[in-house]
PDB file of N, CA and C in Angstrom:
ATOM      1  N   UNK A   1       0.845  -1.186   0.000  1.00  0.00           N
ATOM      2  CA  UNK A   1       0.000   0.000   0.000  1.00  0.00           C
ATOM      3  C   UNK A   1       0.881   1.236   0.000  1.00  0.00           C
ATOM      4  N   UNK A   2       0.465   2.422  -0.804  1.00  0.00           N
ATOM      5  CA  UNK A   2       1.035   3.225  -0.845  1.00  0.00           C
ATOM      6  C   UNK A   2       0.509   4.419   0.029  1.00  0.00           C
ATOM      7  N   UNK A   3       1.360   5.441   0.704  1.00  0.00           N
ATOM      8  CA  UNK A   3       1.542   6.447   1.551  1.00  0.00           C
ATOM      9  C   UNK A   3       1.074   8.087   0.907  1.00  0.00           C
ATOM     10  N   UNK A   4       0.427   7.557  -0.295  1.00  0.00           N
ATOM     11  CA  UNK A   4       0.205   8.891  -1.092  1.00  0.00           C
ATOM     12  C   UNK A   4      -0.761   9.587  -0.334  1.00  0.00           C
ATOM     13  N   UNK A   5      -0.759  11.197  -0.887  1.00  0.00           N
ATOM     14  CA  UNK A   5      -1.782  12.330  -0.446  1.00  0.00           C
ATOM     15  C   UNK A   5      -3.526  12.110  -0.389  1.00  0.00           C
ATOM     16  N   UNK A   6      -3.863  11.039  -1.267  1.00  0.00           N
ATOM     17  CA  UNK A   6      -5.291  10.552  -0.890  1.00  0.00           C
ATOM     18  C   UNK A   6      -5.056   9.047  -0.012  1.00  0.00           C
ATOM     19  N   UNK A   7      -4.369   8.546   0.493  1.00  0.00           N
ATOM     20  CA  UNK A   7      -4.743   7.395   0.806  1.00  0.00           C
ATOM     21  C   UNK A   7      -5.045   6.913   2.176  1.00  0.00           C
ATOM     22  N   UNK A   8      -5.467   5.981   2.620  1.00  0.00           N
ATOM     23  CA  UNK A   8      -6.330   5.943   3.797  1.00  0.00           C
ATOM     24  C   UNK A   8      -4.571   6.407   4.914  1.00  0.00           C
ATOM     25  N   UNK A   9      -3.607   5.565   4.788  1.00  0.00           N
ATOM     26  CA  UNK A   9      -2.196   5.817   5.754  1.00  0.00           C
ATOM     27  C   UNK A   9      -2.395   6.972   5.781  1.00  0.00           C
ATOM     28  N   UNK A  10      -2.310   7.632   5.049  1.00  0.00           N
ATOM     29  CA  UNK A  10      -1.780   9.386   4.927  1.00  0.00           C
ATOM     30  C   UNK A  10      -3.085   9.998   6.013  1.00  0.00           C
ATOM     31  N   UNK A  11      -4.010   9.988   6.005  1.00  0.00           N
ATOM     32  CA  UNK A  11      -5.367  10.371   6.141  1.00  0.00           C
ATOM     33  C   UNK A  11      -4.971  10.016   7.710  1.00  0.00           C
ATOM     34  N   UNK A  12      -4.694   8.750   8.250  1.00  0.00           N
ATOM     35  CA  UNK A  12      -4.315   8.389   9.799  1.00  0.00           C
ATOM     36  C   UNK A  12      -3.174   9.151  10.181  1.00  0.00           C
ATOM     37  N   UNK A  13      -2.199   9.276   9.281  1.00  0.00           N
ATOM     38  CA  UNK A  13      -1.181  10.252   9.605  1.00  0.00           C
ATOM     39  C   UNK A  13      -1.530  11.111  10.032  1.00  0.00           C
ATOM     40  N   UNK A  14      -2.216  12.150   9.025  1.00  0.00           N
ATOM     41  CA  UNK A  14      -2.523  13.585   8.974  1.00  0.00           C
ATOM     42  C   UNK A  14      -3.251  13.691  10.558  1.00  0.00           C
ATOM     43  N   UNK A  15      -4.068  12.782  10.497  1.00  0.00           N
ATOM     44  CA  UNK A  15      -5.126  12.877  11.907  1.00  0.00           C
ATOM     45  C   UNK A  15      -4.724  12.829  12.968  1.00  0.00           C
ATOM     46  N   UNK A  16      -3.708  11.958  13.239  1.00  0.00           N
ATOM     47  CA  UNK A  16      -2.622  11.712  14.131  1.00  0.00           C
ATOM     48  C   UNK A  16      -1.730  13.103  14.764  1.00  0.00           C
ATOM     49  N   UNK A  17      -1.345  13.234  13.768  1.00  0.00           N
ATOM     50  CA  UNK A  17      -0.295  14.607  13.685  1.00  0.00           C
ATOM     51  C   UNK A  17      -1.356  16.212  14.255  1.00  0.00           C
ATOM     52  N   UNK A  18      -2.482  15.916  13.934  1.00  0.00           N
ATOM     53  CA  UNK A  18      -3.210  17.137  14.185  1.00  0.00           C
ATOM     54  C   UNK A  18      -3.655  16.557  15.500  1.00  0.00           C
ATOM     55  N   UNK A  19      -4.227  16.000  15.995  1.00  0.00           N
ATOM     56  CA  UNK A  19      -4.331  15.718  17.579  1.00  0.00           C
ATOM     57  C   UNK A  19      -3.158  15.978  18.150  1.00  0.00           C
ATOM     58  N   UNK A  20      -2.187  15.211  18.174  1.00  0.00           N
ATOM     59  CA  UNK A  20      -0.581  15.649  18.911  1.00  0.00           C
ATOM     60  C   UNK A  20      -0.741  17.296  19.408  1.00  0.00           C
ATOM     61  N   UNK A  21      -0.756  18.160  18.048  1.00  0.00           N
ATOM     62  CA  UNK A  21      -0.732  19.403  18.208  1.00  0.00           C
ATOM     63  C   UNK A  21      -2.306  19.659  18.464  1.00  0.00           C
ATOM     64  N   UNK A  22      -2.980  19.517  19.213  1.00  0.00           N
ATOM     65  CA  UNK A  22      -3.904  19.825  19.549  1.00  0.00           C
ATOM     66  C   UNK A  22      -5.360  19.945  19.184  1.00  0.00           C
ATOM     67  N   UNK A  23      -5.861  19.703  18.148  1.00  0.00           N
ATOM     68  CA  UNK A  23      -6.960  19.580  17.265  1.00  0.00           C
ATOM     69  C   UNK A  23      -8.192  18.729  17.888  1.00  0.00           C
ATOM     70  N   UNK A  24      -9.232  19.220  17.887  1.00  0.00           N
ATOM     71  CA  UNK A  24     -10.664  18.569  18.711  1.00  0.00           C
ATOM     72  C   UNK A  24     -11.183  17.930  17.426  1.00  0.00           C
ATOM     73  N   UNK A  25     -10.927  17.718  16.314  1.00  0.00           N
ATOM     74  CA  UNK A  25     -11.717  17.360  15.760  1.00  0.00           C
ATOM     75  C   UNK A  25     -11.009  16.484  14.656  1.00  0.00           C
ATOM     76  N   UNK A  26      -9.308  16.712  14.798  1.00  0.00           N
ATOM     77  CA  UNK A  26      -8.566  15.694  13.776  1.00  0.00           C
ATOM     78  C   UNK A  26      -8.311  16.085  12.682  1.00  0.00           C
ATOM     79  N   UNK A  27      -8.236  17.471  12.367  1.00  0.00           N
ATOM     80  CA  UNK A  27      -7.669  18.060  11.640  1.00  0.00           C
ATOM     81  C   UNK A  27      -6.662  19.036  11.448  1.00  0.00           C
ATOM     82  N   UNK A  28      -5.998  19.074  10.371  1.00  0.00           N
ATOM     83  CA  UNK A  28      -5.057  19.889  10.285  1.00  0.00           C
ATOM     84  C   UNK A  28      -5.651  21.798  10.096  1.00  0.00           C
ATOM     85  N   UNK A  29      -4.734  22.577  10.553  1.00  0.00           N
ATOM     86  CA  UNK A  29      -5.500  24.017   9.916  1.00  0.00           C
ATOM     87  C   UNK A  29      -4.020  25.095   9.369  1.00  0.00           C
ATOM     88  N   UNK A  30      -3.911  25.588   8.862  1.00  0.00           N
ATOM     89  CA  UNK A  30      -2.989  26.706   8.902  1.00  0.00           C
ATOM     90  C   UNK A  30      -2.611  27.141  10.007  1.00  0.00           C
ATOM     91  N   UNK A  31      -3.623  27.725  11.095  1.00  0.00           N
ATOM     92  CA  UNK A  31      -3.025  28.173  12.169  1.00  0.00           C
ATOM     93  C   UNK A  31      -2.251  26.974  13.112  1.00  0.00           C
ATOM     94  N   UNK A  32      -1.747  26.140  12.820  1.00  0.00           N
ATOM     95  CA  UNK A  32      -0.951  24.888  13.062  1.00  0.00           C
ATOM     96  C   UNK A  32       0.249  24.837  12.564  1.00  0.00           C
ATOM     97  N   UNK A  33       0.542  25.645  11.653  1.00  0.00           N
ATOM     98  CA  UNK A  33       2.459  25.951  10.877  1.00  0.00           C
ATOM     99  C   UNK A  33       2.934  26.142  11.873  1.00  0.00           C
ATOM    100  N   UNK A  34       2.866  27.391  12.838  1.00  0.00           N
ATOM    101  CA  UNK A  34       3.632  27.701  13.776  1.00  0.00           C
ATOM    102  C   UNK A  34       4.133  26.304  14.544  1.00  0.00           C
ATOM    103  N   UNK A  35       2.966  25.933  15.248  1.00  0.00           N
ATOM    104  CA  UNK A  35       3.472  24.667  16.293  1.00  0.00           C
ATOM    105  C   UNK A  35       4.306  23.622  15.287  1.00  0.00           C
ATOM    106  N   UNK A  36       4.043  23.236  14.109  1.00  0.00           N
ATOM    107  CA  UNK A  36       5.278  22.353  13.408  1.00  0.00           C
ATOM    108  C   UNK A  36       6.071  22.793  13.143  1.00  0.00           C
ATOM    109  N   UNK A  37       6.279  23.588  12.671  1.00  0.00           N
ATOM    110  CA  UNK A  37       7.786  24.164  12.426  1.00  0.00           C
ATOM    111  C   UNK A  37       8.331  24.295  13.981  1.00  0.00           C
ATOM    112  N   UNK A  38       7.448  24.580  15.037  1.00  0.00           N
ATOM    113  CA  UNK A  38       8.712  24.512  16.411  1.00  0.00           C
ATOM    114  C   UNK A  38       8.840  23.008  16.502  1.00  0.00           C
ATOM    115  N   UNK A  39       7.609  22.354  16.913  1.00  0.00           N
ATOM    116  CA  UNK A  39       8.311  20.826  17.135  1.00  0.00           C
ATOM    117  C   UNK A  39       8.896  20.062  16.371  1.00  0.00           C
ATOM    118  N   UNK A  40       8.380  20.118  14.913  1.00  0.00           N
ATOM    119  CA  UNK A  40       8.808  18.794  14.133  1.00  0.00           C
ATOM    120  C   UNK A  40       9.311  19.441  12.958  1.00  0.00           C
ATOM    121  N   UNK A  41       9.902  20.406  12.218  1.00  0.00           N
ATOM    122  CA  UNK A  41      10.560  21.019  11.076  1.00  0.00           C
ATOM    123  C   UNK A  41      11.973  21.757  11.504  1.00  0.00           C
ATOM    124  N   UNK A  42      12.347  21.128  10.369  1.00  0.00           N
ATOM    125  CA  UNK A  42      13.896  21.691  10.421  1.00  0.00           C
ATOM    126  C   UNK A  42      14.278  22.795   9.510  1.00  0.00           C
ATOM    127  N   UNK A  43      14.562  23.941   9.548  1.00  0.00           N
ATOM    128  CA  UNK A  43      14.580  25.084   8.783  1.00  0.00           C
ATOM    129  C   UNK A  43      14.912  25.093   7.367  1.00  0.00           C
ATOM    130  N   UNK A  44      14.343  25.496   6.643  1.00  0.00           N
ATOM    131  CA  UNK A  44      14.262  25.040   5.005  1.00  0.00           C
ATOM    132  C   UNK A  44      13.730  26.242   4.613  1.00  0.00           C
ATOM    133  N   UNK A  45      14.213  26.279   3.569  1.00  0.00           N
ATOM    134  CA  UNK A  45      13.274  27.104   2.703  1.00  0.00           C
ATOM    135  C   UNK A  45      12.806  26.495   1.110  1.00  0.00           C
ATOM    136  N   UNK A  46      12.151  26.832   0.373  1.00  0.00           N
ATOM    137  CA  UNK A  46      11.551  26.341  -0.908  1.00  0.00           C
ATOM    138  C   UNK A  46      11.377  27.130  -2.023  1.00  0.00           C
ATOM    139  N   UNK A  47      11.679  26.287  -2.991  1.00  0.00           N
ATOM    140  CA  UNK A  47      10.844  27.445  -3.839  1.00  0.00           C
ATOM    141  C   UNK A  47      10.172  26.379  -4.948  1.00  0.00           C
ATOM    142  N   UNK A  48       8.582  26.251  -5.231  1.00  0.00           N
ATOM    143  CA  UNK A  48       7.970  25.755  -5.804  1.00  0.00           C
ATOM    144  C   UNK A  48       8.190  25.443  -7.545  1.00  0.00           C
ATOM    145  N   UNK A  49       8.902  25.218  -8.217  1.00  0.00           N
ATOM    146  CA  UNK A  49       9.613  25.772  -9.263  1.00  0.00           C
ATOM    147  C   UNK A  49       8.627  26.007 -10.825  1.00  0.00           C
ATOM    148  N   UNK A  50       7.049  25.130 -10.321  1.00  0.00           N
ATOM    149  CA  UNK A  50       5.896  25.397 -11.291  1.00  0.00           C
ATOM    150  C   UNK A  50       5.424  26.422 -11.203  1.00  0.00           C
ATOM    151  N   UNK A  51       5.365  26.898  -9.687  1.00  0.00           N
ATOM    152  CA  UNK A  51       4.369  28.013  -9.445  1.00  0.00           C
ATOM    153  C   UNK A  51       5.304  29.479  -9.778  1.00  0.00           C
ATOM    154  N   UNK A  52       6.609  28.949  -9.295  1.00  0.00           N
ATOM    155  CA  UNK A  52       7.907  30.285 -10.143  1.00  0.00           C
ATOM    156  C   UNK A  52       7.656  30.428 -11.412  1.00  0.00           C
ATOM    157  N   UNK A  53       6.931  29.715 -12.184  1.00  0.00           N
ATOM    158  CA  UNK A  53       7.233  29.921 -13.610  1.00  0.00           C
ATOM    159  C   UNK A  53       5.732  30.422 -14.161  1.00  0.00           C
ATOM    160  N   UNK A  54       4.606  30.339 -13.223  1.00  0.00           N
ATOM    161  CA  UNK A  54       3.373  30.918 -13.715  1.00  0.00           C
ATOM    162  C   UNK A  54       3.518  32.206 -13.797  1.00  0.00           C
ATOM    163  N   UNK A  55       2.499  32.631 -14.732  1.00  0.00           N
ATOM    164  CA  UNK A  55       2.635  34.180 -15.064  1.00  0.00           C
ATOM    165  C   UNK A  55       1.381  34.910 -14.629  1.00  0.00           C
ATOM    166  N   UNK A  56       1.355  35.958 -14.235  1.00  0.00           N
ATOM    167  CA  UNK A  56       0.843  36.638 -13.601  1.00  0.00           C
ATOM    168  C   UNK A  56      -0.221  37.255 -14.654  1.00  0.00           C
ATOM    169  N   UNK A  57      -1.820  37.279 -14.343  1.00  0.00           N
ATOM    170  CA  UNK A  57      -2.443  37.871 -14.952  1.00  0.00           C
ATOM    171  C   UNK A  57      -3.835  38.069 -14.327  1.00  0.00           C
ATOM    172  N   UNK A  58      -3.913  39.410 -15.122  1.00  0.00           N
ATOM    173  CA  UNK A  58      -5.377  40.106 -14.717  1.00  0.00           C
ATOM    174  C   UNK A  58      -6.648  39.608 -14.334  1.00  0.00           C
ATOM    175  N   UNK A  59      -6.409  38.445 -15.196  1.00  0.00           N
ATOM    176  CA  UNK A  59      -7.539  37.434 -15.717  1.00  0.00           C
ATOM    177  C   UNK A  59      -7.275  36.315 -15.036  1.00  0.00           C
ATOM    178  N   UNK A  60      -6.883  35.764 -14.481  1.00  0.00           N
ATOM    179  CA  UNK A  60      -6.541  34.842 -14.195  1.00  0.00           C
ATOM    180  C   UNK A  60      -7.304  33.207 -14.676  1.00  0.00           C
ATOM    181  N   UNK A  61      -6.656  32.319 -15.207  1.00  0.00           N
ATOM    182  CA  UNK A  61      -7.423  30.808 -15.125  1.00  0.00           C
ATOM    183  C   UNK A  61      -7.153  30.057 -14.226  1.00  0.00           C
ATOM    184  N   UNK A  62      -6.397  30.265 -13.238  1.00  0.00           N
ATOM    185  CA  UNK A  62      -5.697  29.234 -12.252  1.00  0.00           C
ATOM    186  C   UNK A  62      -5.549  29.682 -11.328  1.00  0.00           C
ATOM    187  N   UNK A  63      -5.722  29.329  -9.999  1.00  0.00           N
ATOM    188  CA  UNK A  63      -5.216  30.175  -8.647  1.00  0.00           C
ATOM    189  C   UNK A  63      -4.394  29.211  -7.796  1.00  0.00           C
ATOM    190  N   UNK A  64      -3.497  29.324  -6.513  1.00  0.00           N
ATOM    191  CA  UNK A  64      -2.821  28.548  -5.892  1.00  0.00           C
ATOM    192  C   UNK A  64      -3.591  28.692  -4.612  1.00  0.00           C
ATOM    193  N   UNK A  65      -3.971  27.575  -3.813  1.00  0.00           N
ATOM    194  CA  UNK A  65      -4.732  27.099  -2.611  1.00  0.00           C
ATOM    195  C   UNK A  65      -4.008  26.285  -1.575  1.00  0.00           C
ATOM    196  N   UNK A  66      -4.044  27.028  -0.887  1.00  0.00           N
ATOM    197  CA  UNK A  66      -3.115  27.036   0.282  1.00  0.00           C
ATOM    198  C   UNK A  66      -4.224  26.947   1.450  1.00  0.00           C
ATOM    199  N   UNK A  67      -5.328  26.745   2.136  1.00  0.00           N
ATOM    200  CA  UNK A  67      -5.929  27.312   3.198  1.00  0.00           C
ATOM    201  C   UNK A  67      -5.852  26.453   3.867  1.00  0.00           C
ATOM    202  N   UNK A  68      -5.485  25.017   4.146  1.00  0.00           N
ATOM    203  CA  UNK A  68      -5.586  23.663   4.658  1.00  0.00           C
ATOM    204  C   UNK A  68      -3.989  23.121   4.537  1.00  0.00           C
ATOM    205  N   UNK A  69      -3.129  23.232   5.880  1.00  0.00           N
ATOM    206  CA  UNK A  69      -2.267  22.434   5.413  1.00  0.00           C
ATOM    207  C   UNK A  69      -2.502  21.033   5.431  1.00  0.00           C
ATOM    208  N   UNK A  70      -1.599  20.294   4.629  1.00  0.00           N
ATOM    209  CA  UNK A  70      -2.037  19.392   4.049  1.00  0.00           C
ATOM    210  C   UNK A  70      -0.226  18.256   4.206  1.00  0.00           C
ATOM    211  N   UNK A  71       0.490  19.019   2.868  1.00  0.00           N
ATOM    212  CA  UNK A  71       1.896  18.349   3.337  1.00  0.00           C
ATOM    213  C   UNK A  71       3.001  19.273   2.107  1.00  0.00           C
ATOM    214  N   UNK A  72       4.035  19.440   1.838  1.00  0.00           N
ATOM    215  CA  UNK A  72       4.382  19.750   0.460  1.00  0.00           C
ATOM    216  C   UNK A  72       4.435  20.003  -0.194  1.00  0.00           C
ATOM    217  N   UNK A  73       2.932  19.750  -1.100  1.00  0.00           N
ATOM    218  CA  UNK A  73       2.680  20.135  -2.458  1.00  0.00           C
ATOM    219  C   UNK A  73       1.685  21.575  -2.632  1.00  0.00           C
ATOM    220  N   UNK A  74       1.874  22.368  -3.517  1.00  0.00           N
ATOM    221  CA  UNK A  74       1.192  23.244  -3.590  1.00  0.00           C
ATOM    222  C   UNK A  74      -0.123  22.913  -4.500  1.00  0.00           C
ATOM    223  N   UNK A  75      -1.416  23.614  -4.426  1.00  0.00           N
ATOM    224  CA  UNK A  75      -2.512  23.126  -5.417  1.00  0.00           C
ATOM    225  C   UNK A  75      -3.050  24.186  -6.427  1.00  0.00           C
ATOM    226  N   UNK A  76      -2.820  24.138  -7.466  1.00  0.00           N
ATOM    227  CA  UNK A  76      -2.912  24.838  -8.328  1.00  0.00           C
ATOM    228  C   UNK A  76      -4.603  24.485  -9.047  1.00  0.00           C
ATOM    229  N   UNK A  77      -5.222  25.161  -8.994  1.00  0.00           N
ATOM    230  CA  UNK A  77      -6.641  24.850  -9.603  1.00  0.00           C
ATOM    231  C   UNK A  77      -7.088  25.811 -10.372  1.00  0.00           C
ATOM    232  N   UNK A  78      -7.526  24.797 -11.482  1.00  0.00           N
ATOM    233  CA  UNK A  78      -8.388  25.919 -12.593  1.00  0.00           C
ATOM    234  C   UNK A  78     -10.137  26.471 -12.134  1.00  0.00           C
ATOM    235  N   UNK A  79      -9.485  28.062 -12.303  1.00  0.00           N
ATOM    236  CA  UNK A  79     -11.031  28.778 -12.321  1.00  0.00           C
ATOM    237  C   UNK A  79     -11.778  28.485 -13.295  1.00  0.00           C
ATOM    238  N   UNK A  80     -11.607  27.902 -14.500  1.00  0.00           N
ATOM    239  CA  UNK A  80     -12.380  27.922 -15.447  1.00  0.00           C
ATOM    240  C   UNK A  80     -11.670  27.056 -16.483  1.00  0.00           C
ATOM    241  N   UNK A  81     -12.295  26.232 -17.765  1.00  0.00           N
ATOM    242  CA  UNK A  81     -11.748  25.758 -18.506  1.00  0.00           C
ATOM    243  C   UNK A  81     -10.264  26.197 -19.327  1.00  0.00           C
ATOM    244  N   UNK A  82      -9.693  25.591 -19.135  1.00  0.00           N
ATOM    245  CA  UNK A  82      -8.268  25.877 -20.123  1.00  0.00           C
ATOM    246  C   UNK A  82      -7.718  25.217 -21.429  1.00  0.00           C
ATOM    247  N   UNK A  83      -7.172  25.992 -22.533  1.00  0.00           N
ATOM    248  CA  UNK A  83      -7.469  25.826 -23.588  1.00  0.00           C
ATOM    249  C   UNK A  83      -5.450  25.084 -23.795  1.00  0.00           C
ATOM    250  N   UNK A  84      -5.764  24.263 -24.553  1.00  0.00           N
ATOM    251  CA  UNK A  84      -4.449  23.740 -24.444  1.00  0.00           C
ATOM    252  C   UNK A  84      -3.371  24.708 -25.625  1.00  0.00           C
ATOM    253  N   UNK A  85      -2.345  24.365 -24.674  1.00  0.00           N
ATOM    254  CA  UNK A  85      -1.306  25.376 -25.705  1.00  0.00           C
ATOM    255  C   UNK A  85      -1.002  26.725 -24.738  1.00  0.00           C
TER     256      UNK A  85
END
């Protein structure tokens, strides 16, 4: 079985990890970075190298969603259909 971002392990993880740090209900939240980065992160920094390369526009078709930490990956989602090319 694999440890991926949908799978039931990950899901016990995640739940796990958010009780430790305090959570009534078994979830993770943003206001929860602080307490991991003191207990369990080691100083890093990142730089996303897809989201470096998106371009900035008025209009936007895509936004980046961040409100839930989660683990790693950033989520890039389309506002609206996108046309290939």
């Amino acid at each position: 079985a694999t440890g991926g971002r949908s799978s039931a392990r990950h899901k016990v993880a995640m739940n796990q990890l958010a009780t430790v740090l305090g959570s009534s209900d078994g979830k993770l939240s943003r206001s929860m970075d602080g307490q991991i980065e003191k207990k369990c992160a080691i100083q890093t920094s990142s730089l996303f190298s897809l989201v470096a390369k998106m371009n900035h526009s008025c209009d936007p078709c895509a936004e980046v969603r961040g409100h839930n930490f989660v683990d790693c990956l950033v989520d890039v989602v389309a506002l609206r259909d996108i046309n290939a090319g």
